[in-house]
Protein backbone atom coordinates (compact mmCIF):
# COMPACT_ATOMS: atom_id res chain seq x y z
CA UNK A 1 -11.82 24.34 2.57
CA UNK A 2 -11.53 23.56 -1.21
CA UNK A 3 -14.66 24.78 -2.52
CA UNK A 4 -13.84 22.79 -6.21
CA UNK A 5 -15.53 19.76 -4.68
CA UNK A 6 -18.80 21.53 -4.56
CA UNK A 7 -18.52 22.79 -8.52
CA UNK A 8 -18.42 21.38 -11.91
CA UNK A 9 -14.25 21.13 -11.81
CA UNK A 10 -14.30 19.17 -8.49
CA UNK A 11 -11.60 16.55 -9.78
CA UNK A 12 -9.40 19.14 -9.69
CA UNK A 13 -9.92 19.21 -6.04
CA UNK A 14 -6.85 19.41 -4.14
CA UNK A 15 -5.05 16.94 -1.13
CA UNK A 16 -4.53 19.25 1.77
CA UNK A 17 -0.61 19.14 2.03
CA UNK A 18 0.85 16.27 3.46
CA UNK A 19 -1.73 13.67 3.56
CA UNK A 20 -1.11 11.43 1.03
CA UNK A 21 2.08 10.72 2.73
CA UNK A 22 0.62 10.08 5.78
CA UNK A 23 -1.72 8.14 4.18
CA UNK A 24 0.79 6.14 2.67
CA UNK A 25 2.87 5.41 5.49
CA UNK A 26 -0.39 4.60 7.59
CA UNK A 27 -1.28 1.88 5.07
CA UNK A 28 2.41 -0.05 5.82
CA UNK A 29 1.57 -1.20 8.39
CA UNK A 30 -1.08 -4.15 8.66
CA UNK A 31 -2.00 -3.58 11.82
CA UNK A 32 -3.27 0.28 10.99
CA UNK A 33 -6.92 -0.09 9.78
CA UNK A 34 -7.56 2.91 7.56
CA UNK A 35 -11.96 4.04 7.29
CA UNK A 36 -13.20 6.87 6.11
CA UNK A 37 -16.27 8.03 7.64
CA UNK A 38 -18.22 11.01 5.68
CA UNK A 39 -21.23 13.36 5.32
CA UNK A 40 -22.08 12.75 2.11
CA UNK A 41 -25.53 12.65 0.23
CA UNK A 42 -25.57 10.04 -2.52
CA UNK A 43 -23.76 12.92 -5.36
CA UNK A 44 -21.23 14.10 -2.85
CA UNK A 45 -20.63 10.69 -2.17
CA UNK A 46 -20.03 10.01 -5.72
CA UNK A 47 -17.50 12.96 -6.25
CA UNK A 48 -15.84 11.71 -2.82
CA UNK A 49 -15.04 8.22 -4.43
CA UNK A 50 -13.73 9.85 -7.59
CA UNK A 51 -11.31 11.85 -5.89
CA UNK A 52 -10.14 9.56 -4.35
CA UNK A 53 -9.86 7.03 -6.88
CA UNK A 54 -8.46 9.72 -9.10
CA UNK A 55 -5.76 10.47 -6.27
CA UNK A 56 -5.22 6.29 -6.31
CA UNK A 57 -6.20 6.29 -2.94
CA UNK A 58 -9.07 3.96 -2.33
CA UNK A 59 -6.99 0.94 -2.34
CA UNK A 60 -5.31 2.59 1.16
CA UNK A 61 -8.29 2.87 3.16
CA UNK A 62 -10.38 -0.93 4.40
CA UNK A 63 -13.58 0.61 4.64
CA UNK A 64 -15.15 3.71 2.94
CA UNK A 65 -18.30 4.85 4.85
CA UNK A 66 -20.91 7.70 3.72
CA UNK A 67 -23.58 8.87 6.32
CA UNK A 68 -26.44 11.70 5.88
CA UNK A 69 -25.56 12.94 9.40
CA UNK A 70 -22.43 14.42 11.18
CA UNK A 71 -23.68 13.05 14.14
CA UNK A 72 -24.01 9.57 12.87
CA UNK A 73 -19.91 9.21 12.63
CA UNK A 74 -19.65 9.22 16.27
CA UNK A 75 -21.74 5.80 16.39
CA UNK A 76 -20.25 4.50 12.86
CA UNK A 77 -16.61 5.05 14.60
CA UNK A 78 -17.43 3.45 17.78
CA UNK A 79 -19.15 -0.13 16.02
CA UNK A 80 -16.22 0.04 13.62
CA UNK A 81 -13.78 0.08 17.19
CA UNK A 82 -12.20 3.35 15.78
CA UNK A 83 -9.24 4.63 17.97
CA UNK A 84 -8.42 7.68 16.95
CA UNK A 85 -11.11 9.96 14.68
CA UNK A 86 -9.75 12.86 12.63
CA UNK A 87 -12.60 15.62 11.14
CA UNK A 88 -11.92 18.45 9.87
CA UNK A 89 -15.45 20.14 12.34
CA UNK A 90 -15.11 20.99 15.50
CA UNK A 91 -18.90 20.29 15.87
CA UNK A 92 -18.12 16.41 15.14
CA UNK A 93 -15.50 16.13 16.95
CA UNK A 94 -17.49 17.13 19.78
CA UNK A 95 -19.95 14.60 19.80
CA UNK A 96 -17.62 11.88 20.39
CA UNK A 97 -16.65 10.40 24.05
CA UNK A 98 -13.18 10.01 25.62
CA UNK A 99 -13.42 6.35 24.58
CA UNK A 100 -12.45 7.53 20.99
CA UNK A 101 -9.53 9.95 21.03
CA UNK A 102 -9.86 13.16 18.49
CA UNK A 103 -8.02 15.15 16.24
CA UNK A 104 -9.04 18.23 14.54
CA UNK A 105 -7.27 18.52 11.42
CA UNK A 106 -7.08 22.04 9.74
CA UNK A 107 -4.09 24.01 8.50
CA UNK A 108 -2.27 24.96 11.47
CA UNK A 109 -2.82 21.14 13.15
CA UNK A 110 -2.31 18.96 9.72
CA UNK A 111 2.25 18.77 10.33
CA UNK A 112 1.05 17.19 14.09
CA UNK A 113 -0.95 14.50 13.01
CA UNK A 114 1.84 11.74 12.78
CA UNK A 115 3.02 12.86 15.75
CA UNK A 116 -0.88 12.29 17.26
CA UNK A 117 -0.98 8.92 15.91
CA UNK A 118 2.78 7.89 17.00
CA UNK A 119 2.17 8.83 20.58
CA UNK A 120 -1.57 7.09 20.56
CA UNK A 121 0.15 4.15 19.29
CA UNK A 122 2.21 4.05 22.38
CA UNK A 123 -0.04 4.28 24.87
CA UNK A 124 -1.77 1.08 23.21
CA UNK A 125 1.45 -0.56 23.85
């Protein structure tokens, strides 16, 4: 909901609390493969990868992908074998099948999401 990333100061975008820990901590271990999957048209993808590189995140994440099309992540996530997709849109989150477990990730959700991933974990177990 930061609407910097849309203006001319968009590097001074903001991390929603939390996640670069989670990040972080998701990146120990080897077995955790880290993608991002956006909407992004070719600037927006652009501003993405400076944020993030700004943030020194890229080197967390194996695969960085950019579509033109909510409704292309649901098929980018299942031929990269995602297990669990987080979005931030109830509408994408939608599209997907029980083969991929969700998360919505907003304010009110964002302090559950370890707890999300933990208990997935688990089950794979």
């Amino acid at each position: 909901n930061d609407n910097r990333f849309f203006k001319k100061n968009y590097l001074e975008t903001n991390l929603s609390d939390g996640i670069y820990d989670v990040i972080i901590s998701l990146s120990k271990d080897p077995t955790n493969k880290l993608i991002i999957i956006s909407k992004a048209f070719p600037p927006n993808a652009k501003r993405s990868k400076e944020i993030l590189e700004m943030y020194n995140l890229t080197q967390y994440f194996n695969s960085v992908i950019f579509c033109e099309e909510n409704s292309a992540k649901y098929h980018i996530a299942k031929a990269m074998h995602v297990d669990l997709m987080i979005d931030d849109k109830v509408e994408v989150l939608e599209t997907f099948d029980s083969s991929i477990s969700t998360f919505l990730y907003n304010d009110s959700t964002s302090g559950q999401l370890m707890s999300v991933i933990y208990n997935l974990r688990k089950s794979f177990n």
